[in-house]
N, C-alpha and C. Protein backbone atom coordinates (compact mmCIF):
# COMPACT_ATOMS: atom_id res chain seq x y z
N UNK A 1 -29.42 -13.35 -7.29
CA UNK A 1 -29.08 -12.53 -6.14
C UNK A 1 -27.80 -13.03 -5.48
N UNK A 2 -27.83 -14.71 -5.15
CA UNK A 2 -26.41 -14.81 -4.60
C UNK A 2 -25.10 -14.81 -5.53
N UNK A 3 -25.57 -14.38 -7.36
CA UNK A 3 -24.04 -14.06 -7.88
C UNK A 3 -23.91 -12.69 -7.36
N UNK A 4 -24.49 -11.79 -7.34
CA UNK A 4 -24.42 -10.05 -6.75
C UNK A 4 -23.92 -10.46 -5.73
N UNK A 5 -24.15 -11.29 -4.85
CA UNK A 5 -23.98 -10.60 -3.79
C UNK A 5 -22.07 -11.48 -3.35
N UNK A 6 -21.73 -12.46 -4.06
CA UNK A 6 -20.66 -13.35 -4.57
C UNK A 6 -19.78 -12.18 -5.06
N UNK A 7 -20.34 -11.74 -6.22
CA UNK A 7 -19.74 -10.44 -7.12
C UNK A 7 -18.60 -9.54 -5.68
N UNK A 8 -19.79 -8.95 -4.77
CA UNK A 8 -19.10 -7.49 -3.69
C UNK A 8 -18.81 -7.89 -3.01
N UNK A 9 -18.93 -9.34 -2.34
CA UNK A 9 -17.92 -9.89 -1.25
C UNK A 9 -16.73 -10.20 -2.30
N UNK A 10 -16.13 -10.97 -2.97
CA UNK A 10 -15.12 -11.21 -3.14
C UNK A 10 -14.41 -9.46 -4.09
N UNK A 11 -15.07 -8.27 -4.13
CA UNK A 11 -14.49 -7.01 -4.56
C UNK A 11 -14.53 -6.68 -3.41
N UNK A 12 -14.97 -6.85 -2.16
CA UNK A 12 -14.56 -6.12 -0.60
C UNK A 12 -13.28 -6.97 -0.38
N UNK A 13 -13.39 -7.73 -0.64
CA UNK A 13 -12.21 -9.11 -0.02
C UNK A 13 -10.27 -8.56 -1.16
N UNK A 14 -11.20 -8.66 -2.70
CA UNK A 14 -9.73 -7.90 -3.18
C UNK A 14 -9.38 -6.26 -2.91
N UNK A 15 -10.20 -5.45 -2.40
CA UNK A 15 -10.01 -3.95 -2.52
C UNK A 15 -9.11 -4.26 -0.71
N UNK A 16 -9.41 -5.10 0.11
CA UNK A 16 -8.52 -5.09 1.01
C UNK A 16 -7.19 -5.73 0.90
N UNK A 17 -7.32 -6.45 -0.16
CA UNK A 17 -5.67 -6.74 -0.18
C UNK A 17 -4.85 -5.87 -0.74
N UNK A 18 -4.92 -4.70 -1.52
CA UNK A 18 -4.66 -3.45 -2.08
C UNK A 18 -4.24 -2.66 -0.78
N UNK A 19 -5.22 -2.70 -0.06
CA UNK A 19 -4.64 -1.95 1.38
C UNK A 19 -3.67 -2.14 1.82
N UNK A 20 -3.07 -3.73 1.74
CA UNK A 20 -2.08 -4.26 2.25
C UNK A 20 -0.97 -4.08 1.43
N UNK A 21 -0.76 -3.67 0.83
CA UNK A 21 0.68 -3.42 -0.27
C UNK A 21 1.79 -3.05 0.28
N UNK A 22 2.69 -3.44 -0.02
CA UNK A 22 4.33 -2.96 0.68
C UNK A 22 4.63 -1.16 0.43
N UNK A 23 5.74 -1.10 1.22
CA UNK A 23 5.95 0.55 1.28
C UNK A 23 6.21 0.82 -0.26
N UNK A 24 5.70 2.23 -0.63
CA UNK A 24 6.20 3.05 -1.66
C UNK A 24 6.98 3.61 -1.50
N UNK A 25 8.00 3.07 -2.71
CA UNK A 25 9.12 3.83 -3.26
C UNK A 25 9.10 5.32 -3.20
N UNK A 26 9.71 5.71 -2.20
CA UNK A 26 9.88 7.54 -2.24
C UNK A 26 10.79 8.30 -3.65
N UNK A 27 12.15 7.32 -3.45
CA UNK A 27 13.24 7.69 -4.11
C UNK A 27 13.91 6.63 -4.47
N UNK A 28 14.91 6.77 -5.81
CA UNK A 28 15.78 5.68 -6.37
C UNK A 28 16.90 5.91 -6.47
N UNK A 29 18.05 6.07 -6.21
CA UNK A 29 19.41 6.78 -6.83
C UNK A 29 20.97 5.90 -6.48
N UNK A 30 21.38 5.37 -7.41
CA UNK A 30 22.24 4.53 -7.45
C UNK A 30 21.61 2.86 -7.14
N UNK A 31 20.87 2.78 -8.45
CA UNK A 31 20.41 1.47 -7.75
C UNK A 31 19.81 0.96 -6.10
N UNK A 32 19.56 1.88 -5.41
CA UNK A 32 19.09 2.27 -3.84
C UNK A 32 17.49 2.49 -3.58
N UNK A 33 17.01 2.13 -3.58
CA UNK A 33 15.33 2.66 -3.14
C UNK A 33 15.42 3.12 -1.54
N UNK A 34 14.80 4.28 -1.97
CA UNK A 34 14.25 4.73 -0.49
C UNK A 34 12.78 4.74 0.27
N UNK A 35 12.64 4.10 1.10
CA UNK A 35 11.13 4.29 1.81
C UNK A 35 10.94 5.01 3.08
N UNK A 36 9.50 5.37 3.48
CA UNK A 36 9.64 6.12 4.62
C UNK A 36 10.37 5.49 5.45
N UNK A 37 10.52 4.01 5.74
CA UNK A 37 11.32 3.78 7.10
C UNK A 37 12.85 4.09 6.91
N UNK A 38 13.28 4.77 5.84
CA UNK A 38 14.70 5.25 5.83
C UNK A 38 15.12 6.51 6.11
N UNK A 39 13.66 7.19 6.64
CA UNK A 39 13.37 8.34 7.03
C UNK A 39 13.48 8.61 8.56
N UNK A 40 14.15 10.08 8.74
CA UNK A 40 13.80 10.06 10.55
C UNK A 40 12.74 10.58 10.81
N UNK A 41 12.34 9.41 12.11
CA UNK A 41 10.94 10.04 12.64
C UNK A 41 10.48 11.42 12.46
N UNK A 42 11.25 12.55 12.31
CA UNK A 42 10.55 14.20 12.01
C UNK A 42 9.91 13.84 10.43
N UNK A 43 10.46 12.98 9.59
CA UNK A 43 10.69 13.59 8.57
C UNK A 43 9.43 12.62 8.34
N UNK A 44 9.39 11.26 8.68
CA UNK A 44 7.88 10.49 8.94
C UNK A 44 6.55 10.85 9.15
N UNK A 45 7.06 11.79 9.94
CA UNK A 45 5.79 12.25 10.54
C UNK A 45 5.03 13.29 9.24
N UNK A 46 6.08 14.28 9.06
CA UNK A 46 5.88 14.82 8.11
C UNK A 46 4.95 14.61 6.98
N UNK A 47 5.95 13.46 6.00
CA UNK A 47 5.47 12.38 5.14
C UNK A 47 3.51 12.15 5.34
């Protein structure tokens, strides 16, 4: 019982570091990545 229960604490513990991941790449063009914060707030919101 305490490997089960070992097992879903440490898969609750990695499925939150997944949460934490850096911004996604919107766009690429000329060697340039774009993310929402290169976005204006309308267009954020949007997003």
């Amino acid at each position: 019982m305490k490997i089960i229960a070992a097992f879903f604490s440490l898969l609750i513990f990695s499925l939150g570091s997944f949460a934490q991941a850096s911004e996604k790449i919107l766009a690429t063009a000329n060697n340039k990545t774009f993310t929402a914060k290169d976005l204006s707030s309308e267009a954020r919101q949007a997003l």
